[in-house]
Protein backbone atom coordinates (compact mmCIF):
# COMPACT_ATOMS: atom_id res chain seq x y z
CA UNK A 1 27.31 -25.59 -23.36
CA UNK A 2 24.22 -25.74 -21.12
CA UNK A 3 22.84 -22.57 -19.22
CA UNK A 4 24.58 -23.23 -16.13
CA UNK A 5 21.88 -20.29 -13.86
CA UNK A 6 18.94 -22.01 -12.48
CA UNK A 7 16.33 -19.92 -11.38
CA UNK A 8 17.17 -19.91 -7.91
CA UNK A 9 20.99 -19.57 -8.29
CA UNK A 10 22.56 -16.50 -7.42
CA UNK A 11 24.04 -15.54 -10.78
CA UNK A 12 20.13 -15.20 -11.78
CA UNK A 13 19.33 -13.11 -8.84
CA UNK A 14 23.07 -11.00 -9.26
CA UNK A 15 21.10 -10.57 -13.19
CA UNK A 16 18.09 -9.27 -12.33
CA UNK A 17 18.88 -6.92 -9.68
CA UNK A 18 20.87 -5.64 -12.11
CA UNK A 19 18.19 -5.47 -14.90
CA UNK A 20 16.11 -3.94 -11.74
CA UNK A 21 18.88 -1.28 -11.08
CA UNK A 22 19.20 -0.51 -14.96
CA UNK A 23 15.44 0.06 -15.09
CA UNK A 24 15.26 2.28 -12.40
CA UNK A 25 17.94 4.24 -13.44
CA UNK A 26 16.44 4.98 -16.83
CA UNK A 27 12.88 6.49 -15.30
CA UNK A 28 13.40 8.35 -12.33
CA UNK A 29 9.45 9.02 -13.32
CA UNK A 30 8.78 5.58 -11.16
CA UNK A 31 11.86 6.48 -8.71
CA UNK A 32 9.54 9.57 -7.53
CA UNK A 33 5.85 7.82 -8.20
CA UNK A 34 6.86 4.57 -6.12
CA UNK A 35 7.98 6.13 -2.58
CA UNK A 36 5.14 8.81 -2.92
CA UNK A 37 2.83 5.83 -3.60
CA UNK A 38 4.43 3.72 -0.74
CA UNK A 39 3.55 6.50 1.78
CA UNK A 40 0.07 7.81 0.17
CA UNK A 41 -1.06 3.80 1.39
CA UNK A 42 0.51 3.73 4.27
CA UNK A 43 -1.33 6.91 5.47
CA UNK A 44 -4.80 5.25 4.65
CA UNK A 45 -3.82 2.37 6.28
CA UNK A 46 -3.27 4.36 9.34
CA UNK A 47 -6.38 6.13 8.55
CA UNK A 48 -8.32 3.46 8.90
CA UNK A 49 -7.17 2.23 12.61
CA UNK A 50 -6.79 5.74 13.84
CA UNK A 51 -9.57 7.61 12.74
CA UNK A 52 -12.44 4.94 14.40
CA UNK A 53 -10.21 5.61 17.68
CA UNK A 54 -9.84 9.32 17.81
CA UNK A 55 -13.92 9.00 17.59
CA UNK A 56 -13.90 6.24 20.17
CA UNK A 57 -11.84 8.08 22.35
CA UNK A 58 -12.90 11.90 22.18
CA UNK A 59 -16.61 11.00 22.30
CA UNK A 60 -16.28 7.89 24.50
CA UNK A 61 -18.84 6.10 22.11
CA UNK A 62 -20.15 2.74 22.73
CA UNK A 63 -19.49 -0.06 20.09
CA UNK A 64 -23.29 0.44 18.71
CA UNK A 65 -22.16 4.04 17.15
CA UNK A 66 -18.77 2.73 16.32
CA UNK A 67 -20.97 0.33 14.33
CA UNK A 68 -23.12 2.65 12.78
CA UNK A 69 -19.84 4.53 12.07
CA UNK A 70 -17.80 2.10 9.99
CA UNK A 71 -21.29 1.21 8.46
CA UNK A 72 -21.38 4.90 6.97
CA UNK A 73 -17.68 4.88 6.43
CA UNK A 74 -17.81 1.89 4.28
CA UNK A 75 -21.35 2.99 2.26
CA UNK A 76 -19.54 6.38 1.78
CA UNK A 77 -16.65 4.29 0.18
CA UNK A 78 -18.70 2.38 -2.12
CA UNK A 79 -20.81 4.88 -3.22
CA UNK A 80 -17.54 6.63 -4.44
CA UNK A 81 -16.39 3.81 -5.85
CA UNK A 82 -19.70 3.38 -8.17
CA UNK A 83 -19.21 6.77 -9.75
């Protein structure tokens, strides 16, 4: 008889969530490393926006030293990045 699950059916999606659930349940290692990971980026994501405006708005800078700001934001970042 023919494999009856096409890829999009939901006997192959009931499968691998439960190869997914099976996985995670044998390496809690990645159960603790993902979330801690999912926050860790989220934080430099917010980083990013908020610390340009907590300069913008505690110095009440014009956009030619938010410039220059980002501009030694982003060498500092590459020059970390090359070592």
């Amino acid at each position: 008889m023919a494999n009856t699950t096409t890829p999009g059916s939901t006997a192959t999606r009931r499968n691998l969530a439960h190869v997914a659930r099976h996985i995670l349940e044998r390496h809690a290692d990645f159960r603790r490393l993902f979330p801690g990971n999912s926050v860790s980026l989220l934080g430099s994501s917010v980083t990013t926006v908020a610390l340009p405006l907590a300069a913008a708005l505690t110095l009440h800078t014009s956009s030619v030293y938010m410039g220059l700001l980002k501009a030694a934001s982003a060498a500092q970042t590459s020059r970390i990045r090359d070592l």
